[in-house]
N, C-alpha and C. Protein backbone atom coordinates (compact mmCIF):
# COMPACT_ATOMS: atom_id res chain seq x y z
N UNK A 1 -28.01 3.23 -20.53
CA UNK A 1 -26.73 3.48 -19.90
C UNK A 1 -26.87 4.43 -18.73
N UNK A 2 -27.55 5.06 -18.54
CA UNK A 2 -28.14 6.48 -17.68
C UNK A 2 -29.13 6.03 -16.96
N UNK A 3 -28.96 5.79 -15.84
CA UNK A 3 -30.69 5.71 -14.90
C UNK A 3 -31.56 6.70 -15.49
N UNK A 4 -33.03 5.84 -15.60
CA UNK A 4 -34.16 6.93 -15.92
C UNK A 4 -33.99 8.09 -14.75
N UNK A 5 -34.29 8.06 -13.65
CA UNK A 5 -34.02 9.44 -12.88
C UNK A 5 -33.22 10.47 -13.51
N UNK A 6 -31.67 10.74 -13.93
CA UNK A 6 -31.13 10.97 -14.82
C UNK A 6 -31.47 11.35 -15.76
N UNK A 7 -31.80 11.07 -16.52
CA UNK A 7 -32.10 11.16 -17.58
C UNK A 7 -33.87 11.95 -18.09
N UNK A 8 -34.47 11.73 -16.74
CA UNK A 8 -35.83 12.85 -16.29
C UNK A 8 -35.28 13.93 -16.13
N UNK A 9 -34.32 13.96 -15.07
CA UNK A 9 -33.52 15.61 -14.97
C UNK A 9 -33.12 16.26 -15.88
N UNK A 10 -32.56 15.33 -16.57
CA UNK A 10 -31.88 16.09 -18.04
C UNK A 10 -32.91 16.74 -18.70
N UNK A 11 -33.87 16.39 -18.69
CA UNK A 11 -35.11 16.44 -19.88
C UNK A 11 -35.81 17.69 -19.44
N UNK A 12 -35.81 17.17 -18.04
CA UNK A 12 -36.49 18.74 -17.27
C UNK A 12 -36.12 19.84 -17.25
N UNK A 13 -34.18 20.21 -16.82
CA UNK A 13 -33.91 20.76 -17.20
C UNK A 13 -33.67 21.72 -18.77
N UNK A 14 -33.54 20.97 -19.54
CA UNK A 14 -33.54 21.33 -20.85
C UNK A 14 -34.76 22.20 -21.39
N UNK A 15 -35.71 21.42 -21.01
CA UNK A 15 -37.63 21.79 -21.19
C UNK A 15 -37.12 22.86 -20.65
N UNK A 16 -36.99 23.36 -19.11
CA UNK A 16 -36.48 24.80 -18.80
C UNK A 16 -36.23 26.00 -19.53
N UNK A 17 -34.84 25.58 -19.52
CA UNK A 17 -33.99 26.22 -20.14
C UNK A 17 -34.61 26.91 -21.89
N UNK A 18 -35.23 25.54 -22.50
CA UNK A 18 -35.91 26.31 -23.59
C UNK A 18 -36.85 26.80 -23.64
N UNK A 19 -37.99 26.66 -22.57
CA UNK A 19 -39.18 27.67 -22.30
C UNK A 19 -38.98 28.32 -21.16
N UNK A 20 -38.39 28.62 -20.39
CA UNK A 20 -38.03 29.61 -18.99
C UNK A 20 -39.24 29.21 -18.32
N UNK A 21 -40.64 28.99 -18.31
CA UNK A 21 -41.41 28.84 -17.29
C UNK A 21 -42.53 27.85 -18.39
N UNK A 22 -43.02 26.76 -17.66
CA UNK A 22 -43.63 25.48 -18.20
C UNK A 22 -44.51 25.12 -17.32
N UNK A 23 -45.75 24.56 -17.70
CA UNK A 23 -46.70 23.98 -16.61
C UNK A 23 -46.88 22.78 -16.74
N UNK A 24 -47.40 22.46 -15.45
CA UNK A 24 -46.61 20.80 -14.66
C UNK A 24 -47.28 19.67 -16.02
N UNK A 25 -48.34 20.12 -16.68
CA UNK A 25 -48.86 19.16 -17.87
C UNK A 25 -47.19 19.64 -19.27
N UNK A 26 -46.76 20.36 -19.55
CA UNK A 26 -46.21 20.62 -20.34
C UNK A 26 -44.64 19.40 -20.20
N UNK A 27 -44.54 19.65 -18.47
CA UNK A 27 -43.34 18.63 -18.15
C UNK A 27 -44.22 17.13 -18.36
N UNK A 28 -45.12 17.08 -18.06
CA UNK A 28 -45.63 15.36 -17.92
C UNK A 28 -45.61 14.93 -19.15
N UNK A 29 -46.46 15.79 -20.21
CA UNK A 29 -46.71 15.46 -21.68
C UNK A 29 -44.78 14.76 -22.38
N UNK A 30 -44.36 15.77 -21.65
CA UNK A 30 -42.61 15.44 -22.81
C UNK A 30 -41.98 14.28 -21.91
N UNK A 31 -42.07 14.42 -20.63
CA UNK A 31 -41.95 13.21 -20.12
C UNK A 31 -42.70 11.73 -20.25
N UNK A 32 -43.95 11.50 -20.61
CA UNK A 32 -44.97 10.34 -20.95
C UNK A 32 -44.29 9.96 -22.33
N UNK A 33 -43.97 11.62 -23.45
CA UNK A 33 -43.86 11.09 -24.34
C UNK A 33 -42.45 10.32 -24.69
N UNK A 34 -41.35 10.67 -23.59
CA UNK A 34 -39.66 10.35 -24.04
C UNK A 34 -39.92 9.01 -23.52
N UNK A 35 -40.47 8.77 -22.31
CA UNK A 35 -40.18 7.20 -21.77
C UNK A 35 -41.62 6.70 -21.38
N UNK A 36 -42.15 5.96 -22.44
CA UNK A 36 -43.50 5.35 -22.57
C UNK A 36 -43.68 3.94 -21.87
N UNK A 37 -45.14 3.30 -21.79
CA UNK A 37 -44.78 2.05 -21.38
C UNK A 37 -44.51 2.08 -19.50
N UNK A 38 -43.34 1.30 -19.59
CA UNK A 38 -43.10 1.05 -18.05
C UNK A 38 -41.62 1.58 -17.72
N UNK A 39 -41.35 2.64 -18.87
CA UNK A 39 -40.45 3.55 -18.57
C UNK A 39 -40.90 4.68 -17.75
N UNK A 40 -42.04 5.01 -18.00
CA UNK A 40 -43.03 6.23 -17.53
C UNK A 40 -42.47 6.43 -16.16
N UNK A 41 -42.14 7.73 -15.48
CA UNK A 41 -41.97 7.94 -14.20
C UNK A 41 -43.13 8.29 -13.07
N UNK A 42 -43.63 7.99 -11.92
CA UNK A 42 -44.49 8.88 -11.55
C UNK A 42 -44.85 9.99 -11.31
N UNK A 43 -45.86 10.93 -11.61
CA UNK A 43 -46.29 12.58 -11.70
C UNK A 43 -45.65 12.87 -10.53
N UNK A 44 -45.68 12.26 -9.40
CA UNK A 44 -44.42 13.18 -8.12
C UNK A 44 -43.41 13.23 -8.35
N UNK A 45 -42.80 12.24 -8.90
CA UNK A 45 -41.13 12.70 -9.13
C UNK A 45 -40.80 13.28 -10.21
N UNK A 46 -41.56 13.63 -10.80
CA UNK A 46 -41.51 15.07 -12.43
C UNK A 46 -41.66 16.29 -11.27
N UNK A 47 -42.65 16.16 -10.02
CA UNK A 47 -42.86 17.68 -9.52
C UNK A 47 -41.77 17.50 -8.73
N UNK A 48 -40.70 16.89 -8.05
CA UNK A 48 -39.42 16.63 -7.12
C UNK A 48 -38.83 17.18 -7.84
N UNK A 49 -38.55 16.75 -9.07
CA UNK A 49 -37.71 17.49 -10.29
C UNK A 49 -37.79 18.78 -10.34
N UNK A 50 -39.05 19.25 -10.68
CA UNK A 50 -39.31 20.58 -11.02
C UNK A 50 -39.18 21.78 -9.67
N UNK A 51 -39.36 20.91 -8.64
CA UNK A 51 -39.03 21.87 -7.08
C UNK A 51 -37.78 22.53 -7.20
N UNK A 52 -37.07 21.16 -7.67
CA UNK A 52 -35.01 21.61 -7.80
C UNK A 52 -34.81 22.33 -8.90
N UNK A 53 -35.83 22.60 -9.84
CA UNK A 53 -34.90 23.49 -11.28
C UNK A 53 -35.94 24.79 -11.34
N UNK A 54 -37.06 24.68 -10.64
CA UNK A 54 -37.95 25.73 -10.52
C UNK A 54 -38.66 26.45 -9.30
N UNK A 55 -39.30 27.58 -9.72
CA UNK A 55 -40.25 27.83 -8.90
C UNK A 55 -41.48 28.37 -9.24
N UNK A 56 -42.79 27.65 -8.02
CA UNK A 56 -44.06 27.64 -8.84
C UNK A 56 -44.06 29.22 -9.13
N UNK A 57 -45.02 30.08 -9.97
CA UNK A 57 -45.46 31.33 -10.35
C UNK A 57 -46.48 31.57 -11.20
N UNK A 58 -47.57 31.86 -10.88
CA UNK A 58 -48.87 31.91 -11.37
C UNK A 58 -49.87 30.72 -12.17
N UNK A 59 -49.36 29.99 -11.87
CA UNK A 59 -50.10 28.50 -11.69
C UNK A 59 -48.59 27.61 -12.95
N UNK A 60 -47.71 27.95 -13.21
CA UNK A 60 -46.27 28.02 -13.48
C UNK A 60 -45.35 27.45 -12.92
N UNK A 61 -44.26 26.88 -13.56
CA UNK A 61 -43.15 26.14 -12.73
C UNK A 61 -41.89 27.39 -13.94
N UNK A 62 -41.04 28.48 -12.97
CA UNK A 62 -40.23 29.34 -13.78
C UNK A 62 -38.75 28.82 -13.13
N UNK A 63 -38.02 28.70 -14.66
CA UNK A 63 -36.31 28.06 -14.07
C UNK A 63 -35.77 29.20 -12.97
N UNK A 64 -35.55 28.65 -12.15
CA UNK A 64 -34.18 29.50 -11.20
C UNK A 64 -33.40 29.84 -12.12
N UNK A 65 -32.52 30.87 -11.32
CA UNK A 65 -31.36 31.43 -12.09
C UNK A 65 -30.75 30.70 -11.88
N UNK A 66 -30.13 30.29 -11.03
CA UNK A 66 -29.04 29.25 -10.28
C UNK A 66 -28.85 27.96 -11.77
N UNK A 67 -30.13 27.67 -12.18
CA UNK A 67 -30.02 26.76 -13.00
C UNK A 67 -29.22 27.07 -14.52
N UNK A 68 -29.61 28.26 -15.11
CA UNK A 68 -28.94 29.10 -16.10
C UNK A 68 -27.74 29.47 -15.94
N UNK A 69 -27.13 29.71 -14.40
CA UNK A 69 -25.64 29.91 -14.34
C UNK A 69 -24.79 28.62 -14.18
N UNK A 70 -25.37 27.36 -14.02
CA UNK A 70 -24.54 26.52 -13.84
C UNK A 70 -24.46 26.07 -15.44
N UNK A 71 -25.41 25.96 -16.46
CA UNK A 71 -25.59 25.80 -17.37
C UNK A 71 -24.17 26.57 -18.43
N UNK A 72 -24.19 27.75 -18.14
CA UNK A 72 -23.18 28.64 -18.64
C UNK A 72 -21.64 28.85 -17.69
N UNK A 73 -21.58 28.31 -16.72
CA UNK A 73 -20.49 27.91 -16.29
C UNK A 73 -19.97 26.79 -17.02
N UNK A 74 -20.83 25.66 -16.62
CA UNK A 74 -20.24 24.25 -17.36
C UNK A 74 -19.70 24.63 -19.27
N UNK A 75 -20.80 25.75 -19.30
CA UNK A 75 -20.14 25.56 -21.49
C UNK A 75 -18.81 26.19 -21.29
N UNK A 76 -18.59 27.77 -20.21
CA UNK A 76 -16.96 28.35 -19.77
C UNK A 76 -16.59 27.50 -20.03
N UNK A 77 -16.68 26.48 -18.97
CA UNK A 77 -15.36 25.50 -19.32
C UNK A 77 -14.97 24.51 -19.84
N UNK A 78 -16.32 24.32 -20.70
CA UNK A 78 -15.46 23.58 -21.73
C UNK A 78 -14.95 24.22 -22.34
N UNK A 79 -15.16 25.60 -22.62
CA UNK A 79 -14.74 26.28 -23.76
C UNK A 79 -12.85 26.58 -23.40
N UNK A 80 -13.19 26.52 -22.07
CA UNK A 80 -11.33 26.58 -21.72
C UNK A 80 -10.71 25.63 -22.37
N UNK A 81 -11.19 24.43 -21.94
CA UNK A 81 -10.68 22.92 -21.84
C UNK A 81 -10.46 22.45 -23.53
N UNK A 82 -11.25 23.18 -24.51
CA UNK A 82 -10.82 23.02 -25.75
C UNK A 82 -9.78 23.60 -25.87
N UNK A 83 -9.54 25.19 -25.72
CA UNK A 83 -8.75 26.07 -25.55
C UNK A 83 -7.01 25.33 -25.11
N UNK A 84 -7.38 24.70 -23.98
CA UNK A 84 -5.89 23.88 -23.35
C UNK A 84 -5.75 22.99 -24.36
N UNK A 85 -6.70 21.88 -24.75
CA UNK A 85 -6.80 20.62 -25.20
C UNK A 85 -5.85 20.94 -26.54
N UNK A 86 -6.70 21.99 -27.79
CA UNK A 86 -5.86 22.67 -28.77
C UNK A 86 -4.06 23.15 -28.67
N UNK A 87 -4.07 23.74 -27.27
CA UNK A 87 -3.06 24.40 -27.71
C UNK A 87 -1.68 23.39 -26.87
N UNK A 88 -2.33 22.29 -26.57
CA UNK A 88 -1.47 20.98 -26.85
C UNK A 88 -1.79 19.86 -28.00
N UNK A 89 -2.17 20.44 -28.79
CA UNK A 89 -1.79 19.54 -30.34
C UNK A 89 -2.76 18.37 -30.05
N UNK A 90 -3.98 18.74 -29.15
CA UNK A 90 -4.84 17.51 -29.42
C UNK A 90 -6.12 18.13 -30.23
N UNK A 91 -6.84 17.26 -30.82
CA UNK A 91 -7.83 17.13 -31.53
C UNK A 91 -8.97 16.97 -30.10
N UNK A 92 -10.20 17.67 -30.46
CA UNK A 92 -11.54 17.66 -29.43
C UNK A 92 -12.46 17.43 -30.43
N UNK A 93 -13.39 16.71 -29.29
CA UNK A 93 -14.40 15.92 -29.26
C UNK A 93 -15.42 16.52 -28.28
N UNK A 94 -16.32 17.06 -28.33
CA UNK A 94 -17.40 17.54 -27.53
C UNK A 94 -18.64 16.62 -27.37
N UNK A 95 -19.25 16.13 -26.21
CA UNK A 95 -19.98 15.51 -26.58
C UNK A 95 -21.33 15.92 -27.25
N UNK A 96 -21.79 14.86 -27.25
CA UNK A 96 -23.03 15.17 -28.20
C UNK A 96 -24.33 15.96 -27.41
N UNK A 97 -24.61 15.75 -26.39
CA UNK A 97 -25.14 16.40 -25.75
C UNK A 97 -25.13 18.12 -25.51
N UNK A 98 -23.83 18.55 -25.47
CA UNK A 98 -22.94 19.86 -25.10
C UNK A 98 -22.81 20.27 -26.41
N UNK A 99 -22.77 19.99 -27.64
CA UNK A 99 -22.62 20.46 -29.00
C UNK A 99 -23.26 21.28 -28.99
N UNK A 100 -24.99 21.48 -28.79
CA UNK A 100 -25.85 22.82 -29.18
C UNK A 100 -25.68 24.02 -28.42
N UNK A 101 -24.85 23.48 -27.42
CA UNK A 101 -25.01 24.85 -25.94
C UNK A 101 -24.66 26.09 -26.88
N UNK A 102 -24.62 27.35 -26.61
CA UNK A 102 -24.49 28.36 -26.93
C UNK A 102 -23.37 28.90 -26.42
N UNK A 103 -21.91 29.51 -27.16
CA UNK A 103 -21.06 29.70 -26.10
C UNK A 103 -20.03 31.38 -27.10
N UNK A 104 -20.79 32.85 -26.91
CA UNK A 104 -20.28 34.03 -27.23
C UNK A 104 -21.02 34.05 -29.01
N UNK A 105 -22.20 33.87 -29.27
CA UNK A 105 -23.30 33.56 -30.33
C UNK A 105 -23.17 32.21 -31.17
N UNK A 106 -21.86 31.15 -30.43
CA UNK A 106 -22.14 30.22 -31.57
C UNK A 106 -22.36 28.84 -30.52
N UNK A 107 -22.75 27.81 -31.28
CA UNK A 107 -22.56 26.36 -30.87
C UNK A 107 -21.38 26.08 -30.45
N UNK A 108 -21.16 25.18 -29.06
CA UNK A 108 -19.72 24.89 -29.37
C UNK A 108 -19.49 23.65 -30.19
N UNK A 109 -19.98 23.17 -30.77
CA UNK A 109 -19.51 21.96 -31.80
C UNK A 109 -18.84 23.28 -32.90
N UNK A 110 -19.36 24.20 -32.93
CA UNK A 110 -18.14 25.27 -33.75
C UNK A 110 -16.72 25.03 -33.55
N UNK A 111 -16.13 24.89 -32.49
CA UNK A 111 -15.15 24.83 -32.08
C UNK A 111 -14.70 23.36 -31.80
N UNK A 112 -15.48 22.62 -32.03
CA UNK A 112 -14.90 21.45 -31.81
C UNK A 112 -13.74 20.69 -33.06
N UNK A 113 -12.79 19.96 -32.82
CA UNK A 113 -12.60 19.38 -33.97
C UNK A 113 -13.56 18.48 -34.74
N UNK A 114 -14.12 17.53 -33.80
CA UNK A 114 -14.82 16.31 -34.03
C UNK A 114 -16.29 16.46 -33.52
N UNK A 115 -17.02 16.20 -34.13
CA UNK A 115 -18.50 16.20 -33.63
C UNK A 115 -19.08 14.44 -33.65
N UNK A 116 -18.46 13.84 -34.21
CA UNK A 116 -18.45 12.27 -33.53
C UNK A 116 -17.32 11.66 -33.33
N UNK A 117 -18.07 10.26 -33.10
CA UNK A 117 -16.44 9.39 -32.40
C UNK A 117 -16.08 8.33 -34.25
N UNK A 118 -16.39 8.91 -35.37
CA UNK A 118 -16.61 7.70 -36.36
C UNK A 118 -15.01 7.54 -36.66
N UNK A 119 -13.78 8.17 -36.25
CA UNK A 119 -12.71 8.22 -36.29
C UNK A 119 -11.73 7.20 -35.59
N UNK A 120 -12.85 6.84 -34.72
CA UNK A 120 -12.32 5.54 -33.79
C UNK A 120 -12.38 4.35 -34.59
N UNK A 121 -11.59 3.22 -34.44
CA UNK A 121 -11.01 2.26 -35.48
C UNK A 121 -12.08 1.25 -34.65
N UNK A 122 -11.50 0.92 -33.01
CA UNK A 122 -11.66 -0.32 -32.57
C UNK A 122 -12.73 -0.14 -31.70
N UNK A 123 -13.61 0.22 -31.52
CA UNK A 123 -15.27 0.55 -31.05
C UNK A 123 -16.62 -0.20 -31.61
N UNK A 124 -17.41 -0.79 -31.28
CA UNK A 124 -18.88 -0.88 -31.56
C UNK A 124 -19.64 0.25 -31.79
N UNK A 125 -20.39 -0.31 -32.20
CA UNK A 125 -21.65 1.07 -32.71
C UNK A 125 -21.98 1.76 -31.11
N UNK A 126 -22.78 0.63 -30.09
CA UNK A 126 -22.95 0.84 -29.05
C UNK A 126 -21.98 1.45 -28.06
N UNK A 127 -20.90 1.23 -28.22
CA UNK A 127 -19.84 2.18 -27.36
C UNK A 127 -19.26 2.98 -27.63
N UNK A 128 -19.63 3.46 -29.09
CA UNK A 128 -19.63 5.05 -29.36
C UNK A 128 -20.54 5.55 -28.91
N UNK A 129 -21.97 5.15 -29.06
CA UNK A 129 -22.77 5.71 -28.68
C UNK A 129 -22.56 6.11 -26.95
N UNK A 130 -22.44 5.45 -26.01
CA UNK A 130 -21.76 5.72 -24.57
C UNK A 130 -20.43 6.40 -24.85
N UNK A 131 -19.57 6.77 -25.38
CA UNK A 131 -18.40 7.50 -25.41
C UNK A 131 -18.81 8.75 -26.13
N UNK A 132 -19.54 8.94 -26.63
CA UNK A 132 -20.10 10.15 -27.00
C UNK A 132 -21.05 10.99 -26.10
N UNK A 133 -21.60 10.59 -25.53
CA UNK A 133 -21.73 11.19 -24.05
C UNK A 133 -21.25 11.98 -23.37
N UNK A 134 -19.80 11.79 -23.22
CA UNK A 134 -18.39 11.71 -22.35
C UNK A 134 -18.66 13.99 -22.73
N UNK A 135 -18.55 14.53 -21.62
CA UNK A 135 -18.44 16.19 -21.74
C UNK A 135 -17.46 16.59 -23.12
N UNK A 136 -16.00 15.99 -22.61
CA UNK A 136 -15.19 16.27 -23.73
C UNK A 136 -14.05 15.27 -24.09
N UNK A 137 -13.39 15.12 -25.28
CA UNK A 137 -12.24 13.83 -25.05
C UNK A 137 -11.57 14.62 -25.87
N UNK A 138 -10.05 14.64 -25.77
CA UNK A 138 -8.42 14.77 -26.34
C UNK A 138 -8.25 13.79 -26.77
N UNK A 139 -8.08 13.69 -27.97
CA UNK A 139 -7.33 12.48 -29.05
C UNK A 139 -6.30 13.04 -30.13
N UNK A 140 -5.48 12.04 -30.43
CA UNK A 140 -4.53 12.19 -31.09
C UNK A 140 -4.37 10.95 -31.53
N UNK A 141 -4.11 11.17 -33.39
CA UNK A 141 -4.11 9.98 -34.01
C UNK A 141 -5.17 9.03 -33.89
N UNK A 142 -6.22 9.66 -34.10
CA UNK A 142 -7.58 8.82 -34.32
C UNK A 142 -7.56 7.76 -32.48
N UNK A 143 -7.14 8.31 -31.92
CA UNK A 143 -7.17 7.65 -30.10
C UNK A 143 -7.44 8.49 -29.50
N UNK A 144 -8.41 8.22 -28.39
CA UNK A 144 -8.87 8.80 -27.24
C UNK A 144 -7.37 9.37 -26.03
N UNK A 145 -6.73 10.27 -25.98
CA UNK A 145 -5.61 10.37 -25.08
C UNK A 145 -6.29 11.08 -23.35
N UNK A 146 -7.49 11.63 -23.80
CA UNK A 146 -7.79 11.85 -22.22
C UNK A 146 -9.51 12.32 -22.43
N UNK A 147 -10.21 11.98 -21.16
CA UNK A 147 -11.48 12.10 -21.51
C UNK A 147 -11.82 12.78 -20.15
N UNK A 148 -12.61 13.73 -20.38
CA UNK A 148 -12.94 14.85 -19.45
C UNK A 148 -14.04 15.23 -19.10
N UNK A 149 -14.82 15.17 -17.84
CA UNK A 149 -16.14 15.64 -17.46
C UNK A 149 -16.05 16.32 -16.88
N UNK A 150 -16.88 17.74 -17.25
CA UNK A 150 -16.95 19.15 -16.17
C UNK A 150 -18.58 18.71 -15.49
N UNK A 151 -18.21 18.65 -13.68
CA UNK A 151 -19.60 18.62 -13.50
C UNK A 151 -19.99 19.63 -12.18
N UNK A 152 -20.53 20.45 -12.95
CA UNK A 152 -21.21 21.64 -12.31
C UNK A 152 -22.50 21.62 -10.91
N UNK A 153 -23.69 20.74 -12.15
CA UNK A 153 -24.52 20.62 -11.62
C UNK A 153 -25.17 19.05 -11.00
N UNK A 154 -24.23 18.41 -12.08
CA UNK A 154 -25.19 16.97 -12.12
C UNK A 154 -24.31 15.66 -11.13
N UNK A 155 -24.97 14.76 -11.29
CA UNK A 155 -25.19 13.42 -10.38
C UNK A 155 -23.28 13.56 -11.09
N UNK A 156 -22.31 13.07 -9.71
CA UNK A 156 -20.71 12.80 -10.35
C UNK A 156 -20.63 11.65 -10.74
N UNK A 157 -21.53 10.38 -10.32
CA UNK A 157 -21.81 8.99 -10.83
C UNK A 157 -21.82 8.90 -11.64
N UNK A 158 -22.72 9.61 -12.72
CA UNK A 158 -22.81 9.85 -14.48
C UNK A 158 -21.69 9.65 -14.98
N UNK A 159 -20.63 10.86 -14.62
CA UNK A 159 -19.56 11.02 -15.23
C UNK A 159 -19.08 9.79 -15.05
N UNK A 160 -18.82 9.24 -13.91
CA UNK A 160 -17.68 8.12 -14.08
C UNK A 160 -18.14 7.14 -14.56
N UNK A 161 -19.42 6.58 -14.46
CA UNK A 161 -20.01 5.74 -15.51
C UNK A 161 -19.62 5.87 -16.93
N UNK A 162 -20.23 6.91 -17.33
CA UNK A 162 -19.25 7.16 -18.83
C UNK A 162 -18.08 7.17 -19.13
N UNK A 163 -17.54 7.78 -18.56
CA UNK A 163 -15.90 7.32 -18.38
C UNK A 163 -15.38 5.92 -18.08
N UNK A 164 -16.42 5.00 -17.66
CA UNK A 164 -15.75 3.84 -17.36
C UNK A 164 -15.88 2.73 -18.59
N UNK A 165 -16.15 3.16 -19.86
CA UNK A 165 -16.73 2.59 -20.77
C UNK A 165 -14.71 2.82 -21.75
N UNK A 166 -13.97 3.29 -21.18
CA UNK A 166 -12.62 3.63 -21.56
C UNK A 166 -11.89 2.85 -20.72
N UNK A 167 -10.37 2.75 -21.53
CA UNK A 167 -9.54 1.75 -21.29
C UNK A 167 -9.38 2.50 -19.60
N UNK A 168 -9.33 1.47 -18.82
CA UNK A 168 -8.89 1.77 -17.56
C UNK A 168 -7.51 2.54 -16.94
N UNK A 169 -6.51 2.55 -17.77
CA UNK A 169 -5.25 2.99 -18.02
C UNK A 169 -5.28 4.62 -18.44
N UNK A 170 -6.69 4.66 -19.45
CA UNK A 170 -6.51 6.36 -19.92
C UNK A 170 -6.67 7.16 -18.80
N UNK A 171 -6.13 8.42 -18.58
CA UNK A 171 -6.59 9.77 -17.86
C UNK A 171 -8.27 9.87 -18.00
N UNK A 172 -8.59 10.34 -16.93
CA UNK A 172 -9.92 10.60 -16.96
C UNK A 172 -9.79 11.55 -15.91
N UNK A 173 -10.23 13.00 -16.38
CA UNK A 173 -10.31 13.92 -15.76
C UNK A 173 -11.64 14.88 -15.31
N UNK A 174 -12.13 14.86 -13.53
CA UNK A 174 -13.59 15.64 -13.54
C UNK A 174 -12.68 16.85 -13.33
N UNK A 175 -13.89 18.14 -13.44
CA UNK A 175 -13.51 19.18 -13.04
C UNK A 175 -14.71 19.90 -12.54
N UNK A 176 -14.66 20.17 -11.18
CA UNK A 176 -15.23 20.64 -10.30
C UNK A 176 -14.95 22.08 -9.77
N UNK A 177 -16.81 22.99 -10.02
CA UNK A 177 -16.64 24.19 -9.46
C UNK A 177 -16.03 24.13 -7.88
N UNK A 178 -15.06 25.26 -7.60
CA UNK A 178 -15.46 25.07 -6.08
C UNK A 178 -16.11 24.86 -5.00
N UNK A 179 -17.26 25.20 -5.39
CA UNK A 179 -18.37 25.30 -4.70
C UNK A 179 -18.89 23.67 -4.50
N UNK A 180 -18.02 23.05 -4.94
CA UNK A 180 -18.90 21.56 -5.10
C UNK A 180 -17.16 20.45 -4.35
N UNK A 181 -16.40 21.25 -4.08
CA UNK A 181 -14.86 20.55 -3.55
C UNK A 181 -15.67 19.45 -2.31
N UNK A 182 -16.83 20.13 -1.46
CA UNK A 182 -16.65 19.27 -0.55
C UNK A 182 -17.25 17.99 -0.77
């Protein structure tokens, strides 16, 4: 559902984020091992990757900060967006991805109502799996009433891809730092 490119970033980033500084075999190894075969990406575009989320340091690739604050911006707001979502009588859904983030010592799937979509009546296996994706969704009465992507850092294509896997009629709402209006 996700272009491999995509879905390298994700990986890279993450690798980051959980070791703060990684060497270029440490990114190739988790990369060879997630998409094998003729999924495999080439060793330059793992180091293209790693230019944008790092910088080299003693034979080292160390995350930018820049990367850690967008990281903790994007959980802010979801953490708002539950906050609103709740205190209009909807039920949240976090996606699955965003569940482990860390947000004032806990997970936010803490705060979530729902940690899957198994509440949904009229869905496939497979398009839960793509609707679970989705940053965050408002439902009421076992229905999706609005589905929401905060995108800080990443490709805005994603989002609406995922979002387009919903009835065309629902709300679908991005939310964009300023810094990203133009």
């Amino acid at each position: 559902e996700k272009p491999l490119t995509d879905r390298v970033d994700d990986d890279i980033k993450r690798l980051l984020r959980k070791k703060h500084s990684i060497t270029i075999n440490e990114a190739l190894a988790m990369i060879f091992q997630s998409y094998p075969d003729g999924l495999t990406p080439d060793t330059k575009s793992v180091s293209s990757v790693l230019e944008k989320y790092a910088t080299r340091s003693s034979g080292k690739w160390v995350m930018k900060s820049t990367l850690e604050n967008d990281f903790t911006q994007h959980t802010a707001a979801l953490k708002k967006l539950v906050k609103i979502g709740q205190s209009n009588k909807f039920e949240i859904f976090i996606g699955k991805r965003e569940q482990p983030e860390l947000i004032d010592g806990a997970q936010l799937k803490s705060i979530a109502d729902h940690t899957d979509l198994s509440i949904l009546n009229d869905s496939g296996n497979e398009k839960i799996k793509r609707l679970e994706m989705i940053d965050m969704l408002w439902i009421d009465n076992n229905e999706i009433k609005y589905a929401i992507e905060v995108e800080n850092s990443t490709n805005f294509t994603s989002g609406i891809q995922r979002a387009s896997n919903l009835n065309p009629t629902l709300p679908k709402i991005m939310v964009l730092p300023d810094a990203r209006e133009n």
